[in-house]
N, C-alpha and C. Protein backbone atom coordinates (compact mmCIF):
# COMPACT_ATOMS: atom_id res chain seq x y z
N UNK A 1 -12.33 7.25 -5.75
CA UNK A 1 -13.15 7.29 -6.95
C UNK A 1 -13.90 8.61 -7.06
N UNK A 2 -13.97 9.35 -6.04
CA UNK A 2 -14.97 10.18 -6.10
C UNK A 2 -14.08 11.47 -6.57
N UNK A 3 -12.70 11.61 -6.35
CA UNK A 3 -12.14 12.84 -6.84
C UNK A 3 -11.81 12.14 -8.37
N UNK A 4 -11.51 11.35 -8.56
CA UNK A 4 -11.74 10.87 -10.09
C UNK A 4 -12.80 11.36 -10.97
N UNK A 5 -14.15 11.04 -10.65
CA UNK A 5 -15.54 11.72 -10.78
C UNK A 5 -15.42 13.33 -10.85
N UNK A 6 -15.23 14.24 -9.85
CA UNK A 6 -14.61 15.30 -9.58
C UNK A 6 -13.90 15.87 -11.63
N UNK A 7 -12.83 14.97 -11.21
CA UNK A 7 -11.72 15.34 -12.46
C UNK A 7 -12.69 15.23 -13.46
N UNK A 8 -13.09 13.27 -14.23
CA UNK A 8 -14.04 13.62 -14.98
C UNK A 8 -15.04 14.65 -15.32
N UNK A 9 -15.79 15.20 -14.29
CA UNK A 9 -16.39 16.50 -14.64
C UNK A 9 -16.25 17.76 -15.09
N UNK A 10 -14.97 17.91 -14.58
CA UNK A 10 -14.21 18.74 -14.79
C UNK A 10 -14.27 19.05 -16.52
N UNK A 11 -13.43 18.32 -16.69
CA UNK A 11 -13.30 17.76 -18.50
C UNK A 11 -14.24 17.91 -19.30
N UNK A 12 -14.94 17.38 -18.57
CA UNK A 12 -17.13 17.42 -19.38
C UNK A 12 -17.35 19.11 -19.47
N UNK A 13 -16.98 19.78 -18.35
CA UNK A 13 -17.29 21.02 -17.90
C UNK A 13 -16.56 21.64 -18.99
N UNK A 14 -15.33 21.49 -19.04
CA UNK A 14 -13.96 22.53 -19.75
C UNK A 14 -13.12 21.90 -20.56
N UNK A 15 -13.32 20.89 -21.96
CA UNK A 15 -12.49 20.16 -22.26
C UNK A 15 -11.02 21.13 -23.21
N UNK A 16 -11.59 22.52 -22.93
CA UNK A 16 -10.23 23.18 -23.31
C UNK A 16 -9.18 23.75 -22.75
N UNK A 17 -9.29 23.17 -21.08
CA UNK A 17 -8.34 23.68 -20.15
C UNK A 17 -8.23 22.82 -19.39
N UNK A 18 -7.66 21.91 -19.49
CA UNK A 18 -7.19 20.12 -19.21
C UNK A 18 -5.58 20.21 -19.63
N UNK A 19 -5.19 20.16 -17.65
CA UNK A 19 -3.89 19.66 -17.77
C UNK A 19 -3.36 18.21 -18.54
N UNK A 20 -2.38 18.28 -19.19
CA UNK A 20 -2.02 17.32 -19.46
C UNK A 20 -1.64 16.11 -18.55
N UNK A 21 -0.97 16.59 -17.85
CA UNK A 21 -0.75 15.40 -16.70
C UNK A 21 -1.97 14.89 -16.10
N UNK A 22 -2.79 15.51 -15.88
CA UNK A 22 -4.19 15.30 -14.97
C UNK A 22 -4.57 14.28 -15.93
N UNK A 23 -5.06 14.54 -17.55
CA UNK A 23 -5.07 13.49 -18.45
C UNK A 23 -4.63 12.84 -18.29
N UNK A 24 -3.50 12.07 -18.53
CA UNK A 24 -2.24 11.15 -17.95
C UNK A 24 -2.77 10.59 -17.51
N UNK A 25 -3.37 10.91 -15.94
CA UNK A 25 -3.45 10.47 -14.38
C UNK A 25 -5.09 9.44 -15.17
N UNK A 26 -5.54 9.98 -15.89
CA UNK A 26 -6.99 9.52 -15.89
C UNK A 26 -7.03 8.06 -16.96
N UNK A 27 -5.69 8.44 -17.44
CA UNK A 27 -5.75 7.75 -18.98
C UNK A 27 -5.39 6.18 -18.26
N UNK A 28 -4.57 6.70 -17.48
CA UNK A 28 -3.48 5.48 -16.41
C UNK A 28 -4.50 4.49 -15.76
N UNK A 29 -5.27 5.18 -15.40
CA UNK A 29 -6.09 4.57 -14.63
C UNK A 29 -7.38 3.65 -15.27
N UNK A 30 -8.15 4.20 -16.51
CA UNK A 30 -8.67 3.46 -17.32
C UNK A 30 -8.36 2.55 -18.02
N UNK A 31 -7.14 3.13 -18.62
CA UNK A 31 -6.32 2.07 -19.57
C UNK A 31 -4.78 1.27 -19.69
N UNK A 32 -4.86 1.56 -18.46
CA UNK A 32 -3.34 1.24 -17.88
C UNK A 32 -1.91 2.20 -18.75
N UNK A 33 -0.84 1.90 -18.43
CA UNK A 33 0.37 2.24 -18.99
C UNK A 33 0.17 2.34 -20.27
N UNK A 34 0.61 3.43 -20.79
CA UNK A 34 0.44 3.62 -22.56
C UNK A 34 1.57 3.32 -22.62
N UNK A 35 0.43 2.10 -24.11
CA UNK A 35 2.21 1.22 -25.09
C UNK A 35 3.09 1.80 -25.86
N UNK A 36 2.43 3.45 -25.68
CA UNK A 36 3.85 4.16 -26.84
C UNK A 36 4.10 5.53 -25.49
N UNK A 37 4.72 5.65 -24.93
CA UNK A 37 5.14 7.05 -24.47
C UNK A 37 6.75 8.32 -24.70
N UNK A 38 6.96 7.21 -25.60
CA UNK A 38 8.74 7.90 -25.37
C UNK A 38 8.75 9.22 -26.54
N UNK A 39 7.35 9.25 -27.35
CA UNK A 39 7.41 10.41 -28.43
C UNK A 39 6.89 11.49 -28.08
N UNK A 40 6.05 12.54 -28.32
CA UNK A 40 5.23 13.48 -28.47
C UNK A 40 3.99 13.05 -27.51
N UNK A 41 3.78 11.89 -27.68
CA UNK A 41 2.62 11.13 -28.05
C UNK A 41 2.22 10.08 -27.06
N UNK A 42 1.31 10.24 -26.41
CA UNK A 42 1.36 8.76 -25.63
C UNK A 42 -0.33 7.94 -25.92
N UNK A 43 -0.08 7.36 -26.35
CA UNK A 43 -0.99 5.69 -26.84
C UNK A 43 -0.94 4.58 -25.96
N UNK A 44 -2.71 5.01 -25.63
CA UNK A 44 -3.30 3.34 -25.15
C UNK A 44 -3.73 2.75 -25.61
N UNK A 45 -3.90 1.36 -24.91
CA UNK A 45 -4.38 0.32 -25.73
C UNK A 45 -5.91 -0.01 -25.02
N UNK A 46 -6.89 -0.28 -26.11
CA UNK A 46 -8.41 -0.32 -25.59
C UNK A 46 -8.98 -1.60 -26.02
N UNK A 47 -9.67 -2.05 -25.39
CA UNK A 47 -10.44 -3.03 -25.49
C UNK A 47 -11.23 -3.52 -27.30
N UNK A 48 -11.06 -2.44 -28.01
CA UNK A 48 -11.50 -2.02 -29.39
C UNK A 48 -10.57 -1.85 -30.28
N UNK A 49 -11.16 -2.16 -31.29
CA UNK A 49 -10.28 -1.39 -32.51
C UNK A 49 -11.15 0.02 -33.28
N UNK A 50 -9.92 0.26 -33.83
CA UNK A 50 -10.49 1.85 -34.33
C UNK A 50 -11.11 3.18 -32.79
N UNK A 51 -12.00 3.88 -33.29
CA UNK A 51 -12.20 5.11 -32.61
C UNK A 51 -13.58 4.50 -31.81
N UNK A 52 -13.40 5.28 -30.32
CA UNK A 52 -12.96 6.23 -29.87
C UNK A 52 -11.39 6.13 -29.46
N UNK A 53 -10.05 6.46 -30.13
CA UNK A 53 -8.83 6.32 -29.87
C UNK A 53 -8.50 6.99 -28.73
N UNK A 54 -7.49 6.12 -28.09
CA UNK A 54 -7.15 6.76 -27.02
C UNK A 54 -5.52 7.42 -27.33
N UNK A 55 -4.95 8.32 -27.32
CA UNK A 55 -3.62 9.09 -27.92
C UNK A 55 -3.93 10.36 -27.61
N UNK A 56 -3.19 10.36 -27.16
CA UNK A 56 -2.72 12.11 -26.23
C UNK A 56 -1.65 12.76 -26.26
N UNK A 57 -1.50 13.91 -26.81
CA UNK A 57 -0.39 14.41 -26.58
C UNK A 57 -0.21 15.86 -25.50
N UNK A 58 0.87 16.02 -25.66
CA UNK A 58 1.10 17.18 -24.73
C UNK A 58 1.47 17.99 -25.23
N UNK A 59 0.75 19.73 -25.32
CA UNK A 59 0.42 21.05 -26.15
C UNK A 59 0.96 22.35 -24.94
N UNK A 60 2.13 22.04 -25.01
CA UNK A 60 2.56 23.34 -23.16
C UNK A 60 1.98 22.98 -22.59
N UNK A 61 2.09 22.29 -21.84
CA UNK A 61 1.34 21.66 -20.60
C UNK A 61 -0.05 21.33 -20.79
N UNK A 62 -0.80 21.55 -21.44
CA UNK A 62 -2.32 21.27 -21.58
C UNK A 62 -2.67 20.01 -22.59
N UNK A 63 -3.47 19.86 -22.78
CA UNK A 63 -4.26 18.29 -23.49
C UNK A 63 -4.83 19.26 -24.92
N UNK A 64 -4.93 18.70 -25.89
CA UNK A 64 -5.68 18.98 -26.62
C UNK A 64 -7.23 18.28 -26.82
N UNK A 65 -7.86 19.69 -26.42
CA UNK A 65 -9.84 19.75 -26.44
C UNK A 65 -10.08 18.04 -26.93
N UNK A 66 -9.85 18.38 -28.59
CA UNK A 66 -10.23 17.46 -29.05
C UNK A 66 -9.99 15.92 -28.79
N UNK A 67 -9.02 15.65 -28.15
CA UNK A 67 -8.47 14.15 -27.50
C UNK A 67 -8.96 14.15 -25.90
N UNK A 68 -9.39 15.27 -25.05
CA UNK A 68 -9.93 15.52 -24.20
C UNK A 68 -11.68 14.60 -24.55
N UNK A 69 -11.98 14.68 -25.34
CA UNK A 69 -13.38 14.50 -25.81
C UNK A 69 -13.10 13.08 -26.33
N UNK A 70 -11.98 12.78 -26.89
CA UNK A 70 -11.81 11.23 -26.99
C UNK A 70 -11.85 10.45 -26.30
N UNK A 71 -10.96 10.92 -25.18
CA UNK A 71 -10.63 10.24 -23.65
C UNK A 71 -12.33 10.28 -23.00
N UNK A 72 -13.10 11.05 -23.24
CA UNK A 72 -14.32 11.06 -22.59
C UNK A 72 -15.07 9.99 -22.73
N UNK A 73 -15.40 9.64 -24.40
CA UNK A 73 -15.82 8.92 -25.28
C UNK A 73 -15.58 7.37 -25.09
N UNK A 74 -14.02 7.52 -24.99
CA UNK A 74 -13.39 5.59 -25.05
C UNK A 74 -14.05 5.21 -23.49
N UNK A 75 -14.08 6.23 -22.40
CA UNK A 75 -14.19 5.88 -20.41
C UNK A 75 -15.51 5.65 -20.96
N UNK A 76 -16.36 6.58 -21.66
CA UNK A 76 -18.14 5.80 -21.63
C UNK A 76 -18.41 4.72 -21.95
N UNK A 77 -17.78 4.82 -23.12
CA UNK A 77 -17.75 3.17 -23.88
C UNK A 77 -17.48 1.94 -23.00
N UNK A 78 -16.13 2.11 -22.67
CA UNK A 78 -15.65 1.42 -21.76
C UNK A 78 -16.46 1.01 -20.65
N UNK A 79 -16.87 2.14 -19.93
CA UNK A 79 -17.92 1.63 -18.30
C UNK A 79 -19.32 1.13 -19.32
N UNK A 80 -19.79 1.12 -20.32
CA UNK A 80 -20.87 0.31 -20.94
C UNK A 80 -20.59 -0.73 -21.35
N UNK A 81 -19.63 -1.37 -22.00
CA UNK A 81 -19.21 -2.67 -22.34
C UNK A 81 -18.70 -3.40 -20.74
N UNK A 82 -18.53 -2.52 -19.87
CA UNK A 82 -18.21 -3.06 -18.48
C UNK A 82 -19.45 -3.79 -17.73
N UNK A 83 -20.59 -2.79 -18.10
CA UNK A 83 -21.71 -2.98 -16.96
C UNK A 83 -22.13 -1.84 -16.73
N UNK A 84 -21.34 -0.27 -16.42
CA UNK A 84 -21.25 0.17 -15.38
C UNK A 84 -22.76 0.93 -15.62
């Protein structure tokens, strides 16, 4: 958990130089297996409807900022409707 934390910060720190895969790795783990991956595009499924959306794509290897900041958004939400 703690290099997880690590990564998260990371993101907080630099959300415009975020590997894509590293995303991936984070998305996997919050929100399990995304229900769409075979396009551009890979979509999770969240506890919510509407935004903060979770959908990511892959830009040459990197994440785009702005879905970087999504993914930030849905994990807060998420660990607050959790407890955390």
């Amino acid at each position: 958990m703690d290099k997880l934390n690590e990564i998260l910060k990371a993101f907080r720190n630099s959300p415009t130089n975020v590997k894509f895969t590293e995303l991936c790795k984070v998305c996997d783990h919050y929100f399990g297996k995304p229900r769409q991956s075979g396009t551009s595009h890979r979509v999770y499924k969240t506890p919510w409807q509407g935004d903060p959306r979770v959908n990511i794509q892959n830009s040459k290897g990197k994440a785009k900022a702005y879905q970087v900041r999504q993914v930030l958004r849905a994990i807060e939400r998420l660990e607050v409707e959790n407890g955390n």
